[in-house]
Protein backbone atom coordinates (compact mmCIF):
# COMPACT_ATOMS: atom_id res chain seq x y z
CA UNK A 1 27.46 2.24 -6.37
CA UNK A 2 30.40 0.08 -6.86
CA UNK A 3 31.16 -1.66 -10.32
CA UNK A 4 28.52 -3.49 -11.95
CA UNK A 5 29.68 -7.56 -12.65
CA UNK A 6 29.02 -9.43 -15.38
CA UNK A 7 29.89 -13.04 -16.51
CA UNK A 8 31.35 -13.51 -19.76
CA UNK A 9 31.23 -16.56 -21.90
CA UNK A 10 33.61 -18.71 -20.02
CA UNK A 11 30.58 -17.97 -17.03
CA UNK A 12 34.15 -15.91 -15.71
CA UNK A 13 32.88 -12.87 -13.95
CA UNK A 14 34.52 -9.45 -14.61
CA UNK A 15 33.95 -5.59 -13.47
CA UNK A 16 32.64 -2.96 -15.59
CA UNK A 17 33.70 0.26 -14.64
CA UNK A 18 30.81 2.68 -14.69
CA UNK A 19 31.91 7.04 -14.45
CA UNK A 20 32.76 7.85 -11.14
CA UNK A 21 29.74 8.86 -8.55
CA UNK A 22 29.29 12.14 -7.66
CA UNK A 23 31.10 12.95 -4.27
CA UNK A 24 29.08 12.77 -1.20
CA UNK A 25 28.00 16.64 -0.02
CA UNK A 26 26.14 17.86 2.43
CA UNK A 27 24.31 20.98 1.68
CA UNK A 28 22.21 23.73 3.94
CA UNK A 29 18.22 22.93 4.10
CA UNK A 30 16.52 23.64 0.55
CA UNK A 31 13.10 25.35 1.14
CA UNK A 32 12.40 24.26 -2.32
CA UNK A 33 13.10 20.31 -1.61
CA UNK A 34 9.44 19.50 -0.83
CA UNK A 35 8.21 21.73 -4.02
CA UNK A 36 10.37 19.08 -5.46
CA UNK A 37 8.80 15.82 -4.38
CA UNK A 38 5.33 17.19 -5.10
CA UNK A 39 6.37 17.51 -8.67
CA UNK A 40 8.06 14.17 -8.89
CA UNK A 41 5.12 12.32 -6.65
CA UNK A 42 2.50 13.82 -9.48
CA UNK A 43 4.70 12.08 -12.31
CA UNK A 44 4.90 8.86 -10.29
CA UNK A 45 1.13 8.77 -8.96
CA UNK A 46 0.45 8.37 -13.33
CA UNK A 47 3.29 6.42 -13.94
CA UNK A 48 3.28 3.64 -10.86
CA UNK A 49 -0.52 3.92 -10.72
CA UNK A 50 -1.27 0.60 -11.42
CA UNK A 51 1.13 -0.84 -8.75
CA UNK A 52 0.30 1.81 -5.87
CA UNK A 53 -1.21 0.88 -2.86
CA UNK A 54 -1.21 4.21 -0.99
CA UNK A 55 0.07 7.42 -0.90
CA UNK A 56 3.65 7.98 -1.86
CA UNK A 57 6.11 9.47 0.77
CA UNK A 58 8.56 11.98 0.86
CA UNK A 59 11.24 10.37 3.25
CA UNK A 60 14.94 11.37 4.06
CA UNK A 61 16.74 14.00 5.11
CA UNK A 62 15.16 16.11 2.32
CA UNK A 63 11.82 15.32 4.00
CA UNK A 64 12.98 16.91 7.34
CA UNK A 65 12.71 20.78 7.51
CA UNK A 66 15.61 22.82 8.57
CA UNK A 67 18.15 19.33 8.43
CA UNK A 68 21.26 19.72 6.30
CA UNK A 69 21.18 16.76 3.30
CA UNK A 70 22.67 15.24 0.52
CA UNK A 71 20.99 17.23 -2.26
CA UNK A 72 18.62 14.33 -3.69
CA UNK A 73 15.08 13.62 -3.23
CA UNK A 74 13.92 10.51 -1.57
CA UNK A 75 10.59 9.01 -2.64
CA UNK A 76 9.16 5.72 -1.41
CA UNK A 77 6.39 4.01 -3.06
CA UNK A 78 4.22 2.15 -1.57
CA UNK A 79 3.43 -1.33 -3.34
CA UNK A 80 1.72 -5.13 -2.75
CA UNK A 81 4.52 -7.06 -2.82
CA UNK A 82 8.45 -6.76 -4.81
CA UNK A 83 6.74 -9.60 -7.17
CA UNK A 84 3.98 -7.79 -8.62
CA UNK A 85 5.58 -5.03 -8.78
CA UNK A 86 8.58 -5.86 -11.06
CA UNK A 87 6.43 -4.36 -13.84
CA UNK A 88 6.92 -1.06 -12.11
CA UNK A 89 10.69 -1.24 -13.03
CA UNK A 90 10.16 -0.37 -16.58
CA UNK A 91 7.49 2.03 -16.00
CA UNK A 92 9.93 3.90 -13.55
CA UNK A 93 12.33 3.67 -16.41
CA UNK A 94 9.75 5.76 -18.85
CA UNK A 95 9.56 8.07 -16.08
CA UNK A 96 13.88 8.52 -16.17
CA UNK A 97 14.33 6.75 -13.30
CA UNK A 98 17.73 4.07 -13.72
CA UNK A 99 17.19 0.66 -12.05
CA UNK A 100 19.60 -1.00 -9.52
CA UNK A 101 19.30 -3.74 -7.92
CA UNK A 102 20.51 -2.26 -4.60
CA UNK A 103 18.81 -4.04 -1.60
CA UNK A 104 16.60 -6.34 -3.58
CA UNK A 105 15.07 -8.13 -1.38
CA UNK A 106 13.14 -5.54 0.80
CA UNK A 107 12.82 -2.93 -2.16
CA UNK A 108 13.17 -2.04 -6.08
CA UNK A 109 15.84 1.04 -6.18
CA UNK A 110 16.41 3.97 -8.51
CA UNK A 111 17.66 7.16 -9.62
CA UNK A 112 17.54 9.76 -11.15
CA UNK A 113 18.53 10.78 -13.60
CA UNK A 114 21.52 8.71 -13.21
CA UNK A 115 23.46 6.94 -10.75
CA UNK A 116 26.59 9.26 -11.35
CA UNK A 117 24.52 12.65 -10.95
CA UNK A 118 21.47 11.94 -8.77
CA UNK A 119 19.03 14.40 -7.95
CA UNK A 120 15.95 11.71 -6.74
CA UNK A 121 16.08 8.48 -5.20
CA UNK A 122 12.76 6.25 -5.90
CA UNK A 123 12.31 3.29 -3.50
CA UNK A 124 9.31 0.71 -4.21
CA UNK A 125 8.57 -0.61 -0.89
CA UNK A 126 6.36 -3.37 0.25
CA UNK A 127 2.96 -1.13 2.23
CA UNK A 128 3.41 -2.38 6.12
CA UNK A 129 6.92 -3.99 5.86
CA UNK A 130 9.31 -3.43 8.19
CA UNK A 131 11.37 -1.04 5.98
CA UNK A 132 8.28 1.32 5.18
CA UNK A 133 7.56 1.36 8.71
CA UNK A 134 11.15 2.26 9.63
CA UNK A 135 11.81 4.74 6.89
CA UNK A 136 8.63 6.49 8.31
CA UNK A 137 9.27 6.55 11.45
CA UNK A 138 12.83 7.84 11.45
CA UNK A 139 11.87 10.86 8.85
CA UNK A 140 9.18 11.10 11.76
CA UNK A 141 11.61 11.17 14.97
CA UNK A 142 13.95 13.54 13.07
CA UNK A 143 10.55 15.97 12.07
CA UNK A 144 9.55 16.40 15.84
CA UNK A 145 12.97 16.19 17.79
CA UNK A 146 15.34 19.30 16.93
CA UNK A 147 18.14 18.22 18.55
CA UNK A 148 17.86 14.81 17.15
CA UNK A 149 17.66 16.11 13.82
CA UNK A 150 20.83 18.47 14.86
CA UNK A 151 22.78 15.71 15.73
CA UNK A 152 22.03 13.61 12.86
CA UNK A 153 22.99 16.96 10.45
CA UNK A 154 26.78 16.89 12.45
CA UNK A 155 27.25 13.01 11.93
CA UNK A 156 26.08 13.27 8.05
CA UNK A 157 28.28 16.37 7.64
CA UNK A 158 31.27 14.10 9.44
CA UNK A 159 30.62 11.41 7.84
CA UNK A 160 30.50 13.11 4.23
CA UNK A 161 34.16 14.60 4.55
CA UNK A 162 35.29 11.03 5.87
CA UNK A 163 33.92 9.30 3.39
CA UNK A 164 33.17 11.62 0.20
CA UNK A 165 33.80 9.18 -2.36
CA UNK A 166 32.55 5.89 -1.00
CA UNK A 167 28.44 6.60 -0.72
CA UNK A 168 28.26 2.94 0.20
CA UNK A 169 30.50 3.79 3.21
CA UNK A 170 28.65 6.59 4.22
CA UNK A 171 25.46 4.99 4.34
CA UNK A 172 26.80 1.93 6.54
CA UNK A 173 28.35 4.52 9.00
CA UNK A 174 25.22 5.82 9.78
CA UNK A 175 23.26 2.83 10.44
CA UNK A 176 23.95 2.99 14.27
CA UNK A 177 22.59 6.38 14.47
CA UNK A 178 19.88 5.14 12.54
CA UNK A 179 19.00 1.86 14.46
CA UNK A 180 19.44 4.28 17.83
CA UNK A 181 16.93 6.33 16.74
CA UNK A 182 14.56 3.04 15.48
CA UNK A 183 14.97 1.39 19.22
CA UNK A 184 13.39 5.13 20.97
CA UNK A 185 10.35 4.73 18.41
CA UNK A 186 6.95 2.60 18.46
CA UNK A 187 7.34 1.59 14.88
């Protein structure tokens, strides 16, 4: 996450350093990762219940069985619309989840239990949108294609050492891999 801006009272806008992330690391396939998001999805089905509209996913690499990951948890939520669910931010914040508004306008992003040591990642997603239709379907490709899910493990694992301090980096170099898989799928 890179500095946080505000404006000051001149409206002159100036960074904020925030701690250093965590570097980026790829670790070996946790058999305890889905134990994990059942806990967590129990917790969020009572906390986001009013904003739900379906059954909360466990997406990512963390999702895929056997495939090497960054060691965090990725949940999406499944809600109406980002509008009526901006109530949902503060409940996700009495569940320890940190708000940021990463990618606001397809989703409402957090973490826990902070963005410079991470161990989940909650995304409130719009049910049917493009984005929870694509998140789904590559966890899906990568679940039923070894070799896919192989391939992806060597680029993240590249990818990590080349850019271990820049997550925002990382995540943008593998958005070609990404979109490949995406254009072999019937989202």
């Amino acid at each position: 996450m890179p500095a946080q801006r505000r404006g000051d009272r001149r409206g002159v806008t100036t960074a904020t350093m925030m701690p250093p992330e965590a570097p980026v690391e790829i670790i070996p396939y946790d058999s305890g990762w889905p134990d994990r998001f059942a806990a967590e999805q129990v917790l969020l089905d009572a906390a986001l219940a009013p904003w739900l509209v379906a059954a909360i996913e466990h997406i990512g690499s963390t999702a895929v069985p056997h495939l090497a990951a960054k060691p965090v948890i990725d949940i999406m939520a499944p809600v109406r619309d980002l509008a009526s669910s901006l109530p949902a931010i503060a409940a996700a914040a009495r569940a320890g989840y940190a708000y940021f508004p990463y990618r606001a306008d397809v989703m409402h992003w957090f973490c826990k239990p902070s963005p410079q040591r991470r161990t989940h990642h909650l995304h409130l997603v719009p049910y049917g949108s493009v984005l929870w239709h694509e998140r789904l379907a590559f966890r899906d490709a990568l679940r039923t294609d070894p070799a896919l899910a192989a391939e992806y493990a060597a680029l993240k694992r590249h990818l990590a050492h080349v850019h271990r301090d820049d997550r925002e980096a990382y995540t943008e170099a593998k958005g070609p891999f990404v979109m490949r898989v995406l254009s072999a799928t019937d989202r």
